[in-house]
Protein backbone atom coordinates (compact mmCIF):
# COMPACT_ATOMS: atom_id res chain seq x y z
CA UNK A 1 5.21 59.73 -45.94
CA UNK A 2 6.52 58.06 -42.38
CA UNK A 3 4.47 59.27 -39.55
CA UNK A 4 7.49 59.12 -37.16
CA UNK A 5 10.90 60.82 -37.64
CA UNK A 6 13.02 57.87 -37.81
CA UNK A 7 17.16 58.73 -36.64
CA UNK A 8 20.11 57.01 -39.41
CA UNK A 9 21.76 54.74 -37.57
CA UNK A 10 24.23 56.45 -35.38
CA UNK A 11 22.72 59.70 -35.35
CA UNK A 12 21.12 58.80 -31.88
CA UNK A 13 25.08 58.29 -30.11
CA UNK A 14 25.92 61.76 -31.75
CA UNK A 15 23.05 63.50 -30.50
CA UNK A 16 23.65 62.21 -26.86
CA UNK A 17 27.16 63.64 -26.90
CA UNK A 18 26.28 66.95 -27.81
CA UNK A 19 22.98 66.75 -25.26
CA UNK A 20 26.20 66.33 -22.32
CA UNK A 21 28.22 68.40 -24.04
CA UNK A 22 25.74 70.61 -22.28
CA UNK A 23 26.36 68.89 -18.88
CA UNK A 24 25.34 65.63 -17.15
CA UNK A 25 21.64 64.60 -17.20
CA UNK A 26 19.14 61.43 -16.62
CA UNK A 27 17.85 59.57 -19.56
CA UNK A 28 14.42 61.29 -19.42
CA UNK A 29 15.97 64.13 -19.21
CA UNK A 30 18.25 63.93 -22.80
CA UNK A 31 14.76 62.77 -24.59
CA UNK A 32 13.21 65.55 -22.87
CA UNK A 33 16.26 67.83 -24.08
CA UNK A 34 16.59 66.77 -28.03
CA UNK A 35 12.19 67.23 -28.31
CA UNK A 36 12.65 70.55 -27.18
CA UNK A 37 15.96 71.32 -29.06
CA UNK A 38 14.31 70.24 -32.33
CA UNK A 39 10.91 71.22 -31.83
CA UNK A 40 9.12 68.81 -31.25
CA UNK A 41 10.59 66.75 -33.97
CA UNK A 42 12.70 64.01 -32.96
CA UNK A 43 11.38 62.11 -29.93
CA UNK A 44 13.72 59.38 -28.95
CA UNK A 45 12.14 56.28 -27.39
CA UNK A 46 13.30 54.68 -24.29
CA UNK A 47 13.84 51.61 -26.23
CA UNK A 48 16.49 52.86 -28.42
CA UNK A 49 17.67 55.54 -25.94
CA UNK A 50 18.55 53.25 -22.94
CA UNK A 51 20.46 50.41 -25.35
CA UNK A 52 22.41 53.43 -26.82
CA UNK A 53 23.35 55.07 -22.93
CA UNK A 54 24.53 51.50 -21.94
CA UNK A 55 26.91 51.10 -25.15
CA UNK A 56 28.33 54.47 -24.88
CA UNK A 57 28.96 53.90 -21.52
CA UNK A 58 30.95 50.65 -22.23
CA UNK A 59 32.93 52.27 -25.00
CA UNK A 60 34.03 54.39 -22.06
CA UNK A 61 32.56 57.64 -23.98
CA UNK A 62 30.24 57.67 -20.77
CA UNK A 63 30.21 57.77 -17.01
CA UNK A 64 27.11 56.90 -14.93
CA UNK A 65 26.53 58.25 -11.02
CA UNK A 66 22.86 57.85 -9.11
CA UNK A 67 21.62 60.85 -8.13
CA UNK A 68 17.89 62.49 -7.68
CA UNK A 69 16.21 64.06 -10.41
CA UNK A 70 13.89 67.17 -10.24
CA UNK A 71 11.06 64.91 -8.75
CA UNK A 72 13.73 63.85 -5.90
CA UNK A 73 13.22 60.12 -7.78
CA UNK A 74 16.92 58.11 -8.18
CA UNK A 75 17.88 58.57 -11.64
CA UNK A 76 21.19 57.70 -13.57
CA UNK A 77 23.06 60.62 -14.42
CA UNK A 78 25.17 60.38 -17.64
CA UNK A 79 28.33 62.54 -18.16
CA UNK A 80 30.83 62.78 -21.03
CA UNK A 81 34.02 61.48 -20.30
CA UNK A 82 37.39 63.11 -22.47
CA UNK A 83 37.18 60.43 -24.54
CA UNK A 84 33.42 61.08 -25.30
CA UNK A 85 34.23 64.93 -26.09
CA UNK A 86 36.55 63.99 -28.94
CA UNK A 87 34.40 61.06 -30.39
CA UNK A 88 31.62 63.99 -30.12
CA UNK A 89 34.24 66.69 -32.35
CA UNK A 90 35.09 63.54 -34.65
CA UNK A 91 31.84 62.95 -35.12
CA UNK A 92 30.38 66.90 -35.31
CA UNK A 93 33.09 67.30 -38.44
CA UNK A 94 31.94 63.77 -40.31
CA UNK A 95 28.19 65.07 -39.97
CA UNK A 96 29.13 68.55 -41.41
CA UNK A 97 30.65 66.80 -44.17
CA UNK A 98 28.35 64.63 -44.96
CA UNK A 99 25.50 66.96 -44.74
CA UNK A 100 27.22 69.42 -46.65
CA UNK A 101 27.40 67.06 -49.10
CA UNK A 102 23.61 65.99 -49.11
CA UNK A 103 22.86 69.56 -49.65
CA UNK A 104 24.61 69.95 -52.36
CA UNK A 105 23.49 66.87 -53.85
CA UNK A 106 19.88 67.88 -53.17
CA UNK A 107 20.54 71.63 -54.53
CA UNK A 108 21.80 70.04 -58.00
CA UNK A 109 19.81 70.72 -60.98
């Protein structure tokens, strides 16, 4: 049995959309968000977090301002962009379909 919850590949850029979806926050602040979402389940390091922010960013599904965080500390704030709200639907229906499709796989006797 793994001792850590590991993310598929991808899962992590999905789950940062919908964490904005919500509205803009700092990278501490989205790991801080998807623990407490999931209960304590997924914790996303800072060295597959980070890497991920930057490349969304680049593919433009991303837009990064400095602001201060709770602590008054400079922090990068991450936004969606409209092109980051539809990769975030396109990717919300290929997850339901896909995990619709594990489950039934799974439920098959």
């Amino acid at each position: 049995m793994r001792s850590k919850t590991d993310l598929l590949q991808g899962t992590l850029d999905l789950l940062i959309l919908k964490t904005l979806a919500l509205g803009p926050r700092h990278g501490w602040g989205i790991a801080q968000r998807l623990q407490q979402i999931s209960d304590e389940v997924l914790q996303v390091n800072q060295g597959s977090l980070y890497p991920a922010l930057h490349r969304l960013e680049q593919q433009g599904l991303l837009t990064a301002s400095w602001g201060s965080s709770d602590n008054n500390r400079q922090a990068k704030f991450y936004a969606l962009t409209n092109a980051g709200r539809r990769q975030l639907d396109a990717e919300t229906a290929h997850w339901t379909r896909m995990s619709t499709a594990i489950a039934r796989v799974l439920a098959a006797t």
